[in-house]
Protein backbone atom coordinates (compact mmCIF):
# COMPACT_ATOMS: atom_id res chain seq x y z
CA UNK A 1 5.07 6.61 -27.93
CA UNK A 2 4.22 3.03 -27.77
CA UNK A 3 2.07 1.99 -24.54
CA UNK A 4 3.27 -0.09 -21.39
CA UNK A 5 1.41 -3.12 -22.45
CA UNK A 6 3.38 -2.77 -25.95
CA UNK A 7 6.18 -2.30 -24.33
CA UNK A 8 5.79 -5.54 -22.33
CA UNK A 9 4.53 -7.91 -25.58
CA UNK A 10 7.79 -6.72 -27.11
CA UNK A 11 9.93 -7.72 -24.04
CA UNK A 12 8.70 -11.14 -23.15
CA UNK A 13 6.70 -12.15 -26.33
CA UNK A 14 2.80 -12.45 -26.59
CA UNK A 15 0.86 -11.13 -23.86
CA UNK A 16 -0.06 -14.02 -21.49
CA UNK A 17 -3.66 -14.62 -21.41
CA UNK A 18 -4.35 -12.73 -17.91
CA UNK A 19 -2.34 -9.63 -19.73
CA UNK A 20 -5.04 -6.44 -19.10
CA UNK A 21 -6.15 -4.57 -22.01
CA UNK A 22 -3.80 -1.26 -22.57
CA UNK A 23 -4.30 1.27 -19.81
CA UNK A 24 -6.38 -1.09 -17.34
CA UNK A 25 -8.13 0.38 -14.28
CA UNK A 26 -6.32 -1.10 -11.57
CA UNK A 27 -8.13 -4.75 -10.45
CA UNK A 28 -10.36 -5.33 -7.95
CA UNK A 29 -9.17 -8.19 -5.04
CA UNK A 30 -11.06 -11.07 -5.86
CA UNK A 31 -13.85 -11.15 -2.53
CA UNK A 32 -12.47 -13.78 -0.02
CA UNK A 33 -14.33 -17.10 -0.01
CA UNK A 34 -15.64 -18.82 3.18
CA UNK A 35 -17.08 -22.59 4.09
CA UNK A 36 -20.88 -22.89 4.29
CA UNK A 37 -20.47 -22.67 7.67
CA UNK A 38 -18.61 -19.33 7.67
CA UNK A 39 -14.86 -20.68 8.72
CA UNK A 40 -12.27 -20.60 6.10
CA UNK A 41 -11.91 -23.52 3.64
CA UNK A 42 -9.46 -26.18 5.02
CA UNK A 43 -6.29 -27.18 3.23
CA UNK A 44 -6.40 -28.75 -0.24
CA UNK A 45 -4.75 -31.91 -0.64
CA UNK A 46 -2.15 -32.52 -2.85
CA UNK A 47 -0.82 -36.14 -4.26
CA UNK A 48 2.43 -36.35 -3.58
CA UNK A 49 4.99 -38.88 -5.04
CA UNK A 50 4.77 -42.19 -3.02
CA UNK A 51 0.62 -41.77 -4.20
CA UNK A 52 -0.60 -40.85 -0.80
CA UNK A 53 -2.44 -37.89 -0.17
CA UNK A 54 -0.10 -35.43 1.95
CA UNK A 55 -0.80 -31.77 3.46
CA UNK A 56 0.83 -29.05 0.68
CA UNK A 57 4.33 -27.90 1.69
CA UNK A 58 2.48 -24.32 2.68
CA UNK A 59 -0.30 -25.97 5.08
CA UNK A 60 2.56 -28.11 6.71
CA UNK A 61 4.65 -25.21 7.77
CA UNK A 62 1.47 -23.50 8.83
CA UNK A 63 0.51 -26.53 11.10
CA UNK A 64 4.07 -26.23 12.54
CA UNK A 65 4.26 -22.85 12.93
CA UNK A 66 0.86 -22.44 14.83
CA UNK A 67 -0.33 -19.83 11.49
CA UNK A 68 -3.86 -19.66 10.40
CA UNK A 69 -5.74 -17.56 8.06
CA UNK A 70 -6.67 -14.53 10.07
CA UNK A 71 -10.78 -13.78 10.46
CA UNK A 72 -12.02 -10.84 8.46
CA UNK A 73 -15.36 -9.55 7.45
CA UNK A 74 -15.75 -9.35 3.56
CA UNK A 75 -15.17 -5.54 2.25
CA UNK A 76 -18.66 -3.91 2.23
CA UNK A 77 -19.81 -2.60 -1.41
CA UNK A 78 -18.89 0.55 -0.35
CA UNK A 79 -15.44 -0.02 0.59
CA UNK A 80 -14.69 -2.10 -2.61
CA UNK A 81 -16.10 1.37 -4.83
CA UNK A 82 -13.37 3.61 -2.53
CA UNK A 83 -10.42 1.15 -2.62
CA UNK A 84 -11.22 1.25 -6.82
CA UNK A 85 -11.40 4.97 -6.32
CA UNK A 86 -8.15 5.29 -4.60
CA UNK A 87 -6.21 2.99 -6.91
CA UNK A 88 -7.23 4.68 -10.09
CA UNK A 89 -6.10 8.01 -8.73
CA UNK A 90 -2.78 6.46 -7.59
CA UNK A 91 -2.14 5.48 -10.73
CA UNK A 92 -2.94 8.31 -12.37
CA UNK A 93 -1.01 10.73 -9.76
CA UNK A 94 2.26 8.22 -10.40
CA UNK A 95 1.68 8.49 -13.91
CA UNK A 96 1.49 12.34 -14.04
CA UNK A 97 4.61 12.63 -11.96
CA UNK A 98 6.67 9.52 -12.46
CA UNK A 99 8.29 9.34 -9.16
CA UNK A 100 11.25 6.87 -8.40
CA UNK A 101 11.90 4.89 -5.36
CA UNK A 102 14.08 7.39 -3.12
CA UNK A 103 16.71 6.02 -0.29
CA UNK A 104 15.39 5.75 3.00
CA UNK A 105 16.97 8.52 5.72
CA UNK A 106 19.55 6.30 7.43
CA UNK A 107 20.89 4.80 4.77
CA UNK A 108 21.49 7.95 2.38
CA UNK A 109 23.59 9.14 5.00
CA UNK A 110 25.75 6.15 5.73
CA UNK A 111 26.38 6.86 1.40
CA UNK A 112 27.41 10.12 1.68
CA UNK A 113 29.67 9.69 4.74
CA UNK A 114 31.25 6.67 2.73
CA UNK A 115 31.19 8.56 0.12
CA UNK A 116 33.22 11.32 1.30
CA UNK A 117 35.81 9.44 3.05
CA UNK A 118 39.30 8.98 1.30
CA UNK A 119 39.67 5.29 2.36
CA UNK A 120 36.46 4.29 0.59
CA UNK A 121 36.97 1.15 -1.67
CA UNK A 122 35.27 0.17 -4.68
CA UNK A 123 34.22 -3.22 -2.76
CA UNK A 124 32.95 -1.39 0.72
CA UNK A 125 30.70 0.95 -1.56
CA UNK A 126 29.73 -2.10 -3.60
CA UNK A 127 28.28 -3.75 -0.41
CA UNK A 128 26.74 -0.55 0.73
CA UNK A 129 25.03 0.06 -2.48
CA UNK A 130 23.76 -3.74 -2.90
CA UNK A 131 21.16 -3.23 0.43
CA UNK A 132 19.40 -0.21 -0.98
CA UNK A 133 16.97 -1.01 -4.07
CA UNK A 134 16.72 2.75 -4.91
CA UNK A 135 20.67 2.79 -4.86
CA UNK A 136 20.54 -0.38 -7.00
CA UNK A 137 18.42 0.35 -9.11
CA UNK A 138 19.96 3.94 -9.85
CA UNK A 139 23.88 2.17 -10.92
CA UNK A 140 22.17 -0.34 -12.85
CA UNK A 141 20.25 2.36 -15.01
CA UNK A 142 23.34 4.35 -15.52
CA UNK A 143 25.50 1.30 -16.35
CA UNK A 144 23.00 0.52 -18.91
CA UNK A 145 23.03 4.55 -20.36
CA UNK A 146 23.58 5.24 -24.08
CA UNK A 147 27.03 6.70 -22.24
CA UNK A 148 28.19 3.46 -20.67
CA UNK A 149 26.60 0.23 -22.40
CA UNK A 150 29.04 -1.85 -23.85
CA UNK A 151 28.35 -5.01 -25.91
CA UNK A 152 26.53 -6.69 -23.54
CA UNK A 153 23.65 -5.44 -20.92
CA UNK A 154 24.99 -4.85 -17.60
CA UNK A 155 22.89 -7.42 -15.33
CA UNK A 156 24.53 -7.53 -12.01
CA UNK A 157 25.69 -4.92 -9.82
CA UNK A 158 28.86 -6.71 -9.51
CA UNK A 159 29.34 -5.82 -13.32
CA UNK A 160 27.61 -2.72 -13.19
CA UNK A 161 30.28 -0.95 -10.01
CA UNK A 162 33.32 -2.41 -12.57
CA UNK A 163 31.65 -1.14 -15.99
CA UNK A 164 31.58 2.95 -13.92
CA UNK A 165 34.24 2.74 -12.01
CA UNK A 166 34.47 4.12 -8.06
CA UNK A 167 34.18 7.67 -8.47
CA UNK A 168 30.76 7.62 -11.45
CA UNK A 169 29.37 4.82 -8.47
CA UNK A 170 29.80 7.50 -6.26
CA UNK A 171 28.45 10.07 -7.70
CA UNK A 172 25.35 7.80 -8.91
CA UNK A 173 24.79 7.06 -5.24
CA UNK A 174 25.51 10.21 -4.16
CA UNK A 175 23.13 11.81 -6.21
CA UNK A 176 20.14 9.19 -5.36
CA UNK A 177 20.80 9.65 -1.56
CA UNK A 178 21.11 13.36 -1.41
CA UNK A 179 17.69 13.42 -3.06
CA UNK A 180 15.79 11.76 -0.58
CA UNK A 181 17.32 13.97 2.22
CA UNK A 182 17.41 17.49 0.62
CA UNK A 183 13.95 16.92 -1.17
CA UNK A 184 10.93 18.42 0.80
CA UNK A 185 8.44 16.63 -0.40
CA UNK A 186 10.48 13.44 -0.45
CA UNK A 187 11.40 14.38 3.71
CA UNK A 188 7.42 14.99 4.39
CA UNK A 189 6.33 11.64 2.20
CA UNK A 190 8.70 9.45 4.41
CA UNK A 191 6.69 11.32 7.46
CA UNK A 192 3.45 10.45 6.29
CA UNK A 193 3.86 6.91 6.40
CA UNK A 194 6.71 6.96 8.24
CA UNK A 195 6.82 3.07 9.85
CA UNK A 196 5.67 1.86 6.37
CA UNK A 197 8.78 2.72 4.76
CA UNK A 198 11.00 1.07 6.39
CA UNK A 199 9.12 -2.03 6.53
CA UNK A 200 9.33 -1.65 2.68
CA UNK A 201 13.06 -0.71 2.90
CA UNK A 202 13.19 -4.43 5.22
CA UNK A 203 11.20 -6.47 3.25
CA UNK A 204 13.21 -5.99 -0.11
CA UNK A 205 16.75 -6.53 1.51
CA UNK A 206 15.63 -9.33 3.01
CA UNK A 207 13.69 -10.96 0.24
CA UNK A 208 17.05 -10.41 -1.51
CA UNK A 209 19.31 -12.16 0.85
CA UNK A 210 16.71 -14.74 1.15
CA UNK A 211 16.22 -15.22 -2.57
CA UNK A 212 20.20 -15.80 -2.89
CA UNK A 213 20.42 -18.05 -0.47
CA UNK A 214 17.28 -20.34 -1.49
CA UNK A 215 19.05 -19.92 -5.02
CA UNK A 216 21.99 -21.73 -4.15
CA UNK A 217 19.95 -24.37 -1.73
CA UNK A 218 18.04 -25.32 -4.74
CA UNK A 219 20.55 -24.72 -7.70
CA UNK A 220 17.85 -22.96 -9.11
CA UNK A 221 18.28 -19.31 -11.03
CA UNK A 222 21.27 -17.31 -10.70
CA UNK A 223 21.54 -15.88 -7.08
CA UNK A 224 23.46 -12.75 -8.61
CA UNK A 225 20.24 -12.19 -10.55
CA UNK A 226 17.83 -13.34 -7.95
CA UNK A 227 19.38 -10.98 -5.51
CA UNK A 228 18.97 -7.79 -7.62
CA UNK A 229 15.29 -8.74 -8.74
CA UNK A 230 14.84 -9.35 -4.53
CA UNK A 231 15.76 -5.95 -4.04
CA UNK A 232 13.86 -4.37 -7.06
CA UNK A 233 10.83 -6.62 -7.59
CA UNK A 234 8.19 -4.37 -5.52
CA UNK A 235 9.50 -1.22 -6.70
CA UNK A 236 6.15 -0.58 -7.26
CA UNK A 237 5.28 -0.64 -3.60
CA UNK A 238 7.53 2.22 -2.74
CA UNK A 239 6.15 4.34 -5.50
CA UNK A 240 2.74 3.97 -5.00
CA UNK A 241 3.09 4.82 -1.47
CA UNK A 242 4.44 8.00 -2.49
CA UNK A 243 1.61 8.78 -4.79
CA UNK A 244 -0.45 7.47 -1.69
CA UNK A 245 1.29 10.10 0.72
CA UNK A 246 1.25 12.76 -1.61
CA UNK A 247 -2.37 12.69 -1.64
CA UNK A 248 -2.58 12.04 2.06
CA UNK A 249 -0.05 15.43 2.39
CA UNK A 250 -2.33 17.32 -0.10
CA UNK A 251 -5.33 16.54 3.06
CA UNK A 252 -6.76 13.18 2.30
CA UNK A 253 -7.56 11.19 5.20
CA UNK A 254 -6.96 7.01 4.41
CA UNK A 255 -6.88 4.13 6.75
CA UNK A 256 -3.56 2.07 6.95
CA UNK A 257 -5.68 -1.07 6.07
CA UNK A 258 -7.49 0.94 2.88
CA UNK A 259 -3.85 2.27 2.08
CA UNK A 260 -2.62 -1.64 2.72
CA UNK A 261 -5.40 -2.93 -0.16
CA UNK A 262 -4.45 -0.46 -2.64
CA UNK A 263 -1.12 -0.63 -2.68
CA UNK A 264 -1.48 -4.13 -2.87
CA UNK A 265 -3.99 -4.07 -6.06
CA UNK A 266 -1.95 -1.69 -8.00
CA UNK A 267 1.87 -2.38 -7.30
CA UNK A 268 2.77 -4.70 -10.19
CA UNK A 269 1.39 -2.04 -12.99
CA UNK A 270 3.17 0.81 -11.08
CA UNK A 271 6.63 -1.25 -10.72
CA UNK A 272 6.27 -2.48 -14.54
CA UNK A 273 5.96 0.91 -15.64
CA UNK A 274 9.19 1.76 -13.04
CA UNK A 275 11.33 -0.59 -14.61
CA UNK A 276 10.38 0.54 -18.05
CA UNK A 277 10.72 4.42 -16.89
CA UNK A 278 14.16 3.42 -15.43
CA UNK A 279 15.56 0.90 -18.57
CA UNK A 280 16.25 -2.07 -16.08
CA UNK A 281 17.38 -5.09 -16.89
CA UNK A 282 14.92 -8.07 -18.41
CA UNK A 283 15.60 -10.38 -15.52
CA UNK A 284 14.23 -8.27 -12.81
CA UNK A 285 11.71 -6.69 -14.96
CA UNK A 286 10.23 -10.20 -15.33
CA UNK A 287 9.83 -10.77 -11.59
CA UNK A 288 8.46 -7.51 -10.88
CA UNK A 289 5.65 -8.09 -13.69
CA UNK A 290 5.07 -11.68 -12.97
CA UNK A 291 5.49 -12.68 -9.29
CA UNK A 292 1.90 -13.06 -8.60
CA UNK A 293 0.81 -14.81 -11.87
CA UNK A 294 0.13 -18.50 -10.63
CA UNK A 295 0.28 -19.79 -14.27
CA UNK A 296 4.61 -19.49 -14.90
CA UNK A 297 6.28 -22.46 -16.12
CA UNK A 298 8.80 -23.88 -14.20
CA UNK A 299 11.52 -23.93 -15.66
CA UNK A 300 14.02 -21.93 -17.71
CA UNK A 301 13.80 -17.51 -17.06
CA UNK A 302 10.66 -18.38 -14.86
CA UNK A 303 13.18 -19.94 -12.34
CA UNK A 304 14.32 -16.96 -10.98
CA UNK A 305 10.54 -15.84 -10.88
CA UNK A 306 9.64 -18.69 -8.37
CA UNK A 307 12.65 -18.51 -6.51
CA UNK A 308 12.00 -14.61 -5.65
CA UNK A 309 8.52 -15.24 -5.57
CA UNK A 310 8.37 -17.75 -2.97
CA UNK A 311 10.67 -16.07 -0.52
CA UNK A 312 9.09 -12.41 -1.12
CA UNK A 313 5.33 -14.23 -0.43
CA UNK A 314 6.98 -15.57 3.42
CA UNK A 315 8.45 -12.16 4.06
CA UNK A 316 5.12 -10.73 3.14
CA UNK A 317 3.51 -13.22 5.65
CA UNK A 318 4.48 -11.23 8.50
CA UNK A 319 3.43 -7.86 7.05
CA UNK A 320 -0.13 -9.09 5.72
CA UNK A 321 -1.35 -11.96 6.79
CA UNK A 322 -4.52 -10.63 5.39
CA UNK A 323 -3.31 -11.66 2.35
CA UNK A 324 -2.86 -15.57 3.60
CA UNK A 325 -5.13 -17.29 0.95
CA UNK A 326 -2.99 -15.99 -1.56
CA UNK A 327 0.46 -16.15 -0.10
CA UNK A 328 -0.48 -19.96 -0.06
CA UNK A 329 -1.18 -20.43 -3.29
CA UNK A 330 1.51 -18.52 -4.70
CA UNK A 331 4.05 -20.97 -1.76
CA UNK A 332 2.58 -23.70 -3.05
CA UNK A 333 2.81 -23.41 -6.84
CA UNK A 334 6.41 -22.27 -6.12
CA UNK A 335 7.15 -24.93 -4.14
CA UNK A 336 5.99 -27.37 -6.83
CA UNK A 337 7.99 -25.70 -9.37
CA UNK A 338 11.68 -25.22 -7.38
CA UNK A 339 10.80 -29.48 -6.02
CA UNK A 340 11.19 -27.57 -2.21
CA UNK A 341 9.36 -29.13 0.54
CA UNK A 342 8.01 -28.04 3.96
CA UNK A 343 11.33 -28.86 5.78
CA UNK A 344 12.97 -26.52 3.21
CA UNK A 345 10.04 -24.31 3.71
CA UNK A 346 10.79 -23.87 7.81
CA UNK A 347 14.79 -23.82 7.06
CA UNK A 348 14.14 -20.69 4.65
CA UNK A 349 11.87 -19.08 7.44
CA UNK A 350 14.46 -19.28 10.15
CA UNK A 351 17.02 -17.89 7.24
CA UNK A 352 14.99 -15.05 6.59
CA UNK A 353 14.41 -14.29 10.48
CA UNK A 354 18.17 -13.87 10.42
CA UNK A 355 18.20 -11.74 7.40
CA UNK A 356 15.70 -9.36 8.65
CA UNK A 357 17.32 -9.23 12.19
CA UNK A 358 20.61 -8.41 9.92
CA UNK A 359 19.13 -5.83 8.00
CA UNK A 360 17.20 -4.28 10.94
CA UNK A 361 20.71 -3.68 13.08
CA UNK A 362 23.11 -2.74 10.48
CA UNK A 363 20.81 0.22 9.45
CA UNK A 364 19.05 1.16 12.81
CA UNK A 365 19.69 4.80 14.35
CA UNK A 366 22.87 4.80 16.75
CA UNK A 367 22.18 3.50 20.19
CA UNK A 368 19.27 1.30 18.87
CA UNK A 369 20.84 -1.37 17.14
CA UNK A 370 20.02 -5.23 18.68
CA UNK A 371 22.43 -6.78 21.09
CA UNK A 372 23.05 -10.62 19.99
């Protein structure tokens, strides 16, 4: 059987030039880098047109938003060694048992209670189905299935829901909900990490609503495709926290800022190998393989990378600001790329502050849902 990285130079062309060798060791983060004087390094400049010198869109939201990189002590030798120790048995524990991204609790069961009701309409379990990645992600694999591909790849869930009709959506839905509830080791993975998951589940609706709206703002990408890679761009998140909390069940002890790192290093050769395991579409594929790569073009299929990119990086903000030296590079380059500014910059925060609120009521626990 032909490797991952194969797989991937026969998908998008030649390798790009940061492409790992076949079977890589997950990467070490690159050590953070500090001023001679120990504070952070201040804010590039970047030459804007008009020819004068201006802050980058990034460090002007920052200045308006009162954000700063956070202070942390470099990793100790001895921390890097056990964060390399813990990725490379991630990936081998995902690798041995190919997990998939499971529904979160709440959410399977507002499925299966559509699902069995008689009044249920094709569109109400369309919109249901379109805030879950797991859910997503299982229609769009079936729609693509030696049983149901037609001429042309199904790319949207839109097309997907009419390509199976209400009743095979159903069951597909059905079947990917009941798993995460019925599953023990699913129901004790969600309780190892149990605040983690739905911050996941939060961040990849969101980035999803987010990235359709910045779509259209821009006229950039497609916000029908933007929206599904949103929602299924850090698959590999999910599944490397479940590799992460099986070994955590089987008695290993990890920090949440260890468990943070790794999932972090080895997410985007977990999710590439998802969306290869699961047959997904090229378009979201793409995004979940290159959203961290700061060498993309800017144009064309790449569009819809920066698009999802930049929003996912903001929503990530909040989670990690450990991670702010990055998240401003990967802003910035975006930024340059989709011609957005810091005014569009603080108009897509306050969007995505909405979205999350949004998300967070419509699938909180009954009697805990915001007032407003």
């Amino acid at each position: 059987m032909a490797s991952f990285w194969d797989w991937i130079r026969r998908l998008f062309g030649a390798a790009p030039s940061d492409t790992p060798a076949p079977s890589p060791s997950p990467r070490k983060p690159p050590p953070a880098t500090k001023a001679s004087n120990g504070a952070p390094p201040g804010p590039e400049l970047t030459v804007l047109p008009g020819g004068l010198d201006q802050k980058t869109p990034f460090d002007q939201l920052a200045e308006w938003s009162g954000l700063s990189a956070p202070d942390r002590s470099p990793l100790t030798q001895v921390e890097l060694d056990a964060d390399q120790d813990l990725a490379t048995r991630v990936v081998e524990h995902f690798r041995a048992n190919r997990q998939a991204p499971s529904s979160l609790p709440a959410v399977s069961l507002q499925v299966l209670n559509a699902i069995a009701s008689p009044s249920l309409s094709l569109a109400d379990l369309s919109r249901l189905i379109s805030q879950d990645p797991a859910l997503a992600a299982g229609v769009l694999k079936v729609a693509n299935s030696p049983g149901y591909v037609g001429v042309q790849e199904t790319q949207t869930l839109r097309d997907a829901v009419t390509r199976l009709g209400l009743s095979e959506v159903g069951r597909v839905a059905g079947m990917v909900a009941a798993r995460s509830l019925i599953q023990p080791q699913v129901r004790g993975e969600f309780t190892a990490f149990g605040t983690k998951w739905n911050d996941l589940f939060v961040d990849s609706v969101t980035a999803a609503r987010g990235a359709a709206w910045l779509s259209m703002r821009v006229r950039k990408g497609r916000s029908d495709h933007v929206f599904v890679a949103g929602m299924l761009h850090d698959l590999g998140r999910s599944v490397a926290m479940r590799s992460i909390a099986a070994l955590s069940m089987a008695g290993e002890s990890l920090d949440e800022h260890r468990v943070d790192r790794v999932v972090e290093q080895v997410h985007v050769e977990v999710g590439g190998e998802v969306h290869q395991t699961w047959g997904l579409p090229k378009f979201p594929t793409l995004v979940a393989l290159r959203h961290h790569d700061l060498d993309l073009p800017a144009d064309g299929e790449f569009a819809d990378v920066h698009v999802v990119r930049l929003v996912s990086a903001l929503v990530q903000l909040q989670r990690s600001p450990w991670r702010f030296a990055a998240i401003r590079d990967e802003v910035n380059h975006s930024c340059a790329a989709l011609g957005a500014d810091a005014f569009l910059l603080r108009a897509l925060v306050t969007q995505l502050k909405e979205e999350q609120a949004h998300v967070e009521n419509a699938f909180a626990e009954p009697g805990r849902r915001k007032v407003g």
